[in-house]
C-alpha atoms as a PDB file:
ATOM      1  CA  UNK A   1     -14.534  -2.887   3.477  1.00  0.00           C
ATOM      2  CA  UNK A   2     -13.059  -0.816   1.077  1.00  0.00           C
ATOM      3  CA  UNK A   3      -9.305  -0.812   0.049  1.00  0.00           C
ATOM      4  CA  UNK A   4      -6.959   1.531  -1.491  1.00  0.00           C
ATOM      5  CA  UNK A   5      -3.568   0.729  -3.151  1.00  0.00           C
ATOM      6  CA  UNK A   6      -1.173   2.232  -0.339  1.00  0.00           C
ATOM      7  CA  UNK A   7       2.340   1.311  -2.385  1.00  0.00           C
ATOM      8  CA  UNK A   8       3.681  -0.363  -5.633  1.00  0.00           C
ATOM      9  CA  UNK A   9       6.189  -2.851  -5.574  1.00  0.00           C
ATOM     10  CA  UNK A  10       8.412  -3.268  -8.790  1.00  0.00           C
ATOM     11  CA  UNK A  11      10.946  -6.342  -8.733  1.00  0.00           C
ATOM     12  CA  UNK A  12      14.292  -4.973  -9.734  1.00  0.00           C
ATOM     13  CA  UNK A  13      15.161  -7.960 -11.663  1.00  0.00           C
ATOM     14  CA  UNK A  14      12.182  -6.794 -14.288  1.00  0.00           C
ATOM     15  CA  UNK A  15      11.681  -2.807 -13.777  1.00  0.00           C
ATOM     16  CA  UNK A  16      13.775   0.023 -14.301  1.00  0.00           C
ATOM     17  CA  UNK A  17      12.776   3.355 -12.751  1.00  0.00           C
ATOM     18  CA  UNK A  18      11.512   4.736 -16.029  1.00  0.00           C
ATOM     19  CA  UNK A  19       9.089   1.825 -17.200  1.00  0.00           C
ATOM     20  CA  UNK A  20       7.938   1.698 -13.278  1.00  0.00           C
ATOM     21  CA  UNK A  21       7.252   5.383 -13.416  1.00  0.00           C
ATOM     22  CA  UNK A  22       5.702   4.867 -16.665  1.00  0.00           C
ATOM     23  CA  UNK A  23       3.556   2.201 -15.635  1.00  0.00           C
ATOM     24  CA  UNK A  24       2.295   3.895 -12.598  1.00  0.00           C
ATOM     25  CA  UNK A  25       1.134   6.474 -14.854  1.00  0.00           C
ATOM     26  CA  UNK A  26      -0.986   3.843 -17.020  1.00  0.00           C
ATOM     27  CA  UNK A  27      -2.563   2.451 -13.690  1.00  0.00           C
ATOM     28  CA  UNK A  28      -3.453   6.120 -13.127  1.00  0.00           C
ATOM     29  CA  UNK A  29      -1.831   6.789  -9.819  1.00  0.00           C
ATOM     30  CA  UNK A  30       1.191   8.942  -8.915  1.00  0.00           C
ATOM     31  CA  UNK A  31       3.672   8.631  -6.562  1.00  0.00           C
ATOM     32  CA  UNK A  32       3.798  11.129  -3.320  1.00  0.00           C
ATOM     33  CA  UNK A  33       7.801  10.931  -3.644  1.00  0.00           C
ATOM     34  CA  UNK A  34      10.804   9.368  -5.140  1.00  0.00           C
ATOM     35  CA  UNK A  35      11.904   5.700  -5.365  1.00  0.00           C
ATOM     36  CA  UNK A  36      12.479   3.688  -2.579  1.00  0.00           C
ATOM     37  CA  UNK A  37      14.967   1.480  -3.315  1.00  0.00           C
ATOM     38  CA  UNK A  38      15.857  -1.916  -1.842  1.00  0.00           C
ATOM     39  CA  UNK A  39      17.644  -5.103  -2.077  1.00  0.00           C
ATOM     40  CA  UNK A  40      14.746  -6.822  -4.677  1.00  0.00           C
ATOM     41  CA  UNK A  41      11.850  -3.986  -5.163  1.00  0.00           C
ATOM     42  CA  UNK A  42      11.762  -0.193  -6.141  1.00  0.00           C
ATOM     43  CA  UNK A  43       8.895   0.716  -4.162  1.00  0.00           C
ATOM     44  CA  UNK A  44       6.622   4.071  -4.662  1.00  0.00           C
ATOM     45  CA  UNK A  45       4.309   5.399  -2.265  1.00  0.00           C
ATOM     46  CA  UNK A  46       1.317   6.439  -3.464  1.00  0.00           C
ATOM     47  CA  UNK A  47      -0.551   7.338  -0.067  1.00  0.00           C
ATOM     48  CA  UNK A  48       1.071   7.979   3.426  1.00  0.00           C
ATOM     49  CA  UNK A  49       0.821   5.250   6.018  1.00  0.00           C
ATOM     50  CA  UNK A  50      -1.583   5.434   8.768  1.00  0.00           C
ATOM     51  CA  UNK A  51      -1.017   2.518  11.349  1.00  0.00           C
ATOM     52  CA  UNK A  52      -3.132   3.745  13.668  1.00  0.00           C
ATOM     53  CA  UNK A  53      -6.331   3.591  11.411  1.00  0.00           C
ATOM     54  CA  UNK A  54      -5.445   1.001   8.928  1.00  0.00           C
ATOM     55  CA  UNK A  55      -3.999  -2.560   7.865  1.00  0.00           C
ATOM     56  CA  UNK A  56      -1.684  -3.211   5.335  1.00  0.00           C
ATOM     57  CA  UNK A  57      -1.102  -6.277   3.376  1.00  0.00           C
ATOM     58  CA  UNK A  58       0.820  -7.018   0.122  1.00  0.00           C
ATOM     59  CA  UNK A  59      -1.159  -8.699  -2.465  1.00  0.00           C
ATOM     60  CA  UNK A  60       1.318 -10.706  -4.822  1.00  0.00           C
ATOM     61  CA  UNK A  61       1.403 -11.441  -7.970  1.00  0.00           C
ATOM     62  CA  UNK A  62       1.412 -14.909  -9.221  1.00  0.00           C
ATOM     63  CA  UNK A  63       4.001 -13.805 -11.839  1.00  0.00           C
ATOM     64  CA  UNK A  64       7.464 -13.126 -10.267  1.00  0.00           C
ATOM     65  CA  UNK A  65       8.167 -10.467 -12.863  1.00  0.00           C
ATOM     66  CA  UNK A  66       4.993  -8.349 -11.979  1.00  0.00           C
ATOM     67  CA  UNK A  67       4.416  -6.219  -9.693  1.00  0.00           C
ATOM     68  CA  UNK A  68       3.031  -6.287  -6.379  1.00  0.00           C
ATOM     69  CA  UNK A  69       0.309  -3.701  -4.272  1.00  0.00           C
ATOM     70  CA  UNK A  70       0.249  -2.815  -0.838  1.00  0.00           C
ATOM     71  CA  UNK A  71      -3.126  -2.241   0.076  1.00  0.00           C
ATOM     72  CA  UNK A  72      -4.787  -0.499   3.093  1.00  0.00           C
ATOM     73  CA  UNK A  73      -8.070  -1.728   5.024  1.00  0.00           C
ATOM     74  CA  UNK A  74      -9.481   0.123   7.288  1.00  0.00           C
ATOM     75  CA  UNK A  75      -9.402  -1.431  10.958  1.00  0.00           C
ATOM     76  CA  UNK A  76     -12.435  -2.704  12.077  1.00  0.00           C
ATOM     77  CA  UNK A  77     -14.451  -0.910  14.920  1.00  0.00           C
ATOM     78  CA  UNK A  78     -15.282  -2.694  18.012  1.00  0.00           C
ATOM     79  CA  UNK A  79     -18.936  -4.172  17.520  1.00  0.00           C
ATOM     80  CA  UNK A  80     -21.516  -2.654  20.293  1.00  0.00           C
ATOM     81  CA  UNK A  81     -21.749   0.100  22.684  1.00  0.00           C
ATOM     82  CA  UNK A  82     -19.183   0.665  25.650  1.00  0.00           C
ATOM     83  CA  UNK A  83     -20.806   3.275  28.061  1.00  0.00           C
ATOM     84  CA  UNK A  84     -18.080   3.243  30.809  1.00  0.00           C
ATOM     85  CA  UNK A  85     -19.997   5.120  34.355  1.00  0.00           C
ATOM     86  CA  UNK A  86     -17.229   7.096  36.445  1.00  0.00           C
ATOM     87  CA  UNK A  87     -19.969   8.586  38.878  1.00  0.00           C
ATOM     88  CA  UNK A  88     -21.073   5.494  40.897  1.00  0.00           C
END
């Protein structure tokens, strides 16, 4: 299963836009639009959700002052074959 980071999560209490920005850079990812800011976390997208095809779960960091990834999964398929027959 392979993941991709779908959104950073920068605690407020630690990050200012600039050294978020500026640490996005050094991960080597860019943002697909401004800041979203709320109550505890500036949040930048890097990738547009798809709920239809994927999952999405936050992976924390054990250190409060980090930051914090939402990944994507892919869903998984059904296993097997459905053939459905309309023409009995």
């Amino acid at each position: 299963m392979v993941s991709k980071i779908q959104a950073v999560l920068f605690p407020i209490k630690y990050w200012d836009t600039t050294r978020a920005r500026n640490k996005l850079r050094s991960m080597g990812l860019k943002a697909i639009k401004k800041v979203d800011k709320t109550e505890n976390y500036l949040r930048y997208r890097i990738l547009e959700p798809n709920y239809d095809i994927y999952n999405y779960r936050i992976k924390k960091s054990k250190d409060p002052n980090k930051l914090d990834l939402i990944m994507q999964y892919p869903k998984k398929k059904p296993k097997g074959k459905y053939k459905i027959n309309f023409n009995k």
